[in-house]
Protein backbone atom coordinates (compact mmCIF):
# COMPACT_ATOMS: atom_id res chain seq x y z
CA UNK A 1 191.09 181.01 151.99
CA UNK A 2 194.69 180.89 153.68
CA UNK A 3 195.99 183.13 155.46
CA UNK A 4 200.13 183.79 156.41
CA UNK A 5 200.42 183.11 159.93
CA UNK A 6 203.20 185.83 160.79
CA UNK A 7 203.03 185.02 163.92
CA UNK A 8 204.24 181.49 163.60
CA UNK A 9 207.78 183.02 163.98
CA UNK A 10 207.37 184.20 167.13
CA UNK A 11 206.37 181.36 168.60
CA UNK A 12 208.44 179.11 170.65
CA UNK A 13 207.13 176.13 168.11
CA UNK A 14 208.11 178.44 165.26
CA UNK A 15 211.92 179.11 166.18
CA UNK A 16 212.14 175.42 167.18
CA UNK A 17 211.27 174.62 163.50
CA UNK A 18 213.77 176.85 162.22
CA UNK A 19 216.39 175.52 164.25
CA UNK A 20 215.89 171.97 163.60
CA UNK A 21 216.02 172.49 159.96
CA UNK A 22 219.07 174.66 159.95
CA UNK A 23 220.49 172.21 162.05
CA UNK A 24 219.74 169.80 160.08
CA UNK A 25 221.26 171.28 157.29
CA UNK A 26 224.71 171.71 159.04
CA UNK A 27 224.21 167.60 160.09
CA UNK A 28 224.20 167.00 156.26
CA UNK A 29 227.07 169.99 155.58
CA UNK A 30 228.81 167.55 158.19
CA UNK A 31 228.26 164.09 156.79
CA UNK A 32 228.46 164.72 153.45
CA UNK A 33 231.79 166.65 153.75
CA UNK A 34 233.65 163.85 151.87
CA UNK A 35 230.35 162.91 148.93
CA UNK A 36 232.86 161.76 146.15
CA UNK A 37 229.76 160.69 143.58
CA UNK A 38 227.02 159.61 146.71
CA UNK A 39 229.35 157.39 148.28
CA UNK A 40 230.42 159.30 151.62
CA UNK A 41 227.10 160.43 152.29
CA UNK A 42 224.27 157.56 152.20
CA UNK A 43 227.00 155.16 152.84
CA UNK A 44 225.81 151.89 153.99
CA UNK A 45 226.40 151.03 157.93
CA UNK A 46 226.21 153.36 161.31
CA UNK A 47 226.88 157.13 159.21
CA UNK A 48 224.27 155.94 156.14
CA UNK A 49 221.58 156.06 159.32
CA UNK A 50 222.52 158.54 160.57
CA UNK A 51 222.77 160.80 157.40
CA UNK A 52 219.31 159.02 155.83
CA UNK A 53 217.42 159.49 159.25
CA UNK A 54 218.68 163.38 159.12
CA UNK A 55 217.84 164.05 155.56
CA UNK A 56 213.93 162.97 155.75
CA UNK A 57 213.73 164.95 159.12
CA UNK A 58 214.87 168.15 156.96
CA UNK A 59 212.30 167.63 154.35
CA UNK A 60 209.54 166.60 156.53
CA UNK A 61 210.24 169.94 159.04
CA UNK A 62 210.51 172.23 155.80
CA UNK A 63 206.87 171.02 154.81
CA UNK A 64 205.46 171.15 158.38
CA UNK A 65 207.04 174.90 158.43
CA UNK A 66 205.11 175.59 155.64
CA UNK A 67 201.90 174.17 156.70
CA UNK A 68 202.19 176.43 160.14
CA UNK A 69 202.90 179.22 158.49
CA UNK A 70 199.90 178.75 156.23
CA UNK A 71 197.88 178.29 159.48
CA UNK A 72 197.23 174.56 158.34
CA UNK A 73 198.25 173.41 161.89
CA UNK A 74 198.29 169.36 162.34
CA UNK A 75 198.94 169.50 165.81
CA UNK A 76 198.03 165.68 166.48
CA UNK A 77 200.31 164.73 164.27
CA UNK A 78 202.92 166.48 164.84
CA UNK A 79 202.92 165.45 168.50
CA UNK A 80 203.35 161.44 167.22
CA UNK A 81 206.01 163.12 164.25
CA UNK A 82 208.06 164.71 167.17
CA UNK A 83 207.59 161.74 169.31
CA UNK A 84 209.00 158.88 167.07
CA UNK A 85 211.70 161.90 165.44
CA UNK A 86 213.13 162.17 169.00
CA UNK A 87 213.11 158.68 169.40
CA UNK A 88 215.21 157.89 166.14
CA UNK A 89 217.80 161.32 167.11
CA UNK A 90 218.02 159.17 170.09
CA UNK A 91 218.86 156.19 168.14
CA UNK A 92 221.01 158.05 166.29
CA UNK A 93 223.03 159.57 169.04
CA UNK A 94 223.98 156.24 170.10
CA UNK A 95 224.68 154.87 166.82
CA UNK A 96 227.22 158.04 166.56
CA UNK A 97 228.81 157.23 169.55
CA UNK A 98 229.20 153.47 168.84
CA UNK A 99 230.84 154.83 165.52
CA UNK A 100 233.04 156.80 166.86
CA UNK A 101 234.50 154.66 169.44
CA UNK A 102 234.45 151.90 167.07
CA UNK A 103 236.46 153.62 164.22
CA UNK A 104 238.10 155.42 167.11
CA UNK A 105 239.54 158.24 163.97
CA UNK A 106 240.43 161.89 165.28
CA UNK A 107 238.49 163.49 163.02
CA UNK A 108 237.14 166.90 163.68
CA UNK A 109 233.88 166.25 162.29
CA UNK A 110 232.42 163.39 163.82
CA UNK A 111 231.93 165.09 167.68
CA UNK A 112 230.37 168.49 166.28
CA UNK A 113 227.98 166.30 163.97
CA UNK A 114 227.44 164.09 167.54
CA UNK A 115 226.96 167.63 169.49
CA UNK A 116 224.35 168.77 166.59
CA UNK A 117 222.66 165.28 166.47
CA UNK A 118 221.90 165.80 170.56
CA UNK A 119 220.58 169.25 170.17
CA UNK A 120 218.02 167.89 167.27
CA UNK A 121 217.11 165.34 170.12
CA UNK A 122 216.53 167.93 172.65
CA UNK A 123 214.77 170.37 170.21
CA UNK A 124 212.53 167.38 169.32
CA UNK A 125 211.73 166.89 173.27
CA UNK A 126 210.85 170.86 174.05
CA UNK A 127 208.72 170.45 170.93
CA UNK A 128 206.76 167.43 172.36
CA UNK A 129 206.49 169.38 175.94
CA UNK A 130 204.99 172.47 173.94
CA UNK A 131 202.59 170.50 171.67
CA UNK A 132 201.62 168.24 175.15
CA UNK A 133 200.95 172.09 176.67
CA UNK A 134 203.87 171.17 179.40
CA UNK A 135 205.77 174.13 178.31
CA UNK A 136 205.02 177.55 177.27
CA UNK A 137 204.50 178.36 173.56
């Protein structure tokens, strides 16, 4: 039988997940401020990426919230998840930046969607220390 695991939300792990998918949500709020018919959003180039990388991320930490707060933890794989998702938010940092200098527009959106794209990163990197038991949970 399953059983709610309340407690999930008091976790460290828990609030991280909660985080990461609200900020992923304000990533794609960001992005996809201009979506005239699906062509701002999933563009092709640097922002498509960017934007494609984010949305997957979303969907994949709404089901892995679910399955912790079913108590169907998957702790191995959510190490190599958070691993290789830091890895591509770091890939993804540095493709933002290269846009930005590179277009080198004024924008207001493009540095708070860079800010929000380094804090995924870092969630993604306390994760790994609390699923590697570096860091408290």
């Amino acid at each position: 039988m399953v059983a709610l695991n309340t407690h999930y939300l008091g976790t460290n792990r828990g609030i991280i997940k909660v985080l990461q998918i609200i900020i992923g949500i304000v990533i794609s709020s960001l992005l996809c401020a201009n979506w005239y018919g699906g062509k701002g959003c999933f563009e092709t180039g640097q922002l498509g990426f960017v934007s494609g990388l984010n949305s997957v991320i979303i969907v994949i930490n709404i089901v892995l919230f679910i399955l912790n707060l079913i108590d169907l933890g998957v702790w191995k794989l959510e190490r190599l998840y958070s691993v290789i998702s830091a890895i591509l938010f770091l890939v993804a940092v540095g493709i933002l930046v290269w846009y930005i200098i590179k277009v080198n527009d004024s924008r207001g959106w493009r540095i708070p969607t860079l800010i929000f794209v380094i804090v995924e990163f870092v969630l993604f990197l306390w994760d790994i220390k609390i699923l590697q038991g570096e860091s408290p949970n």
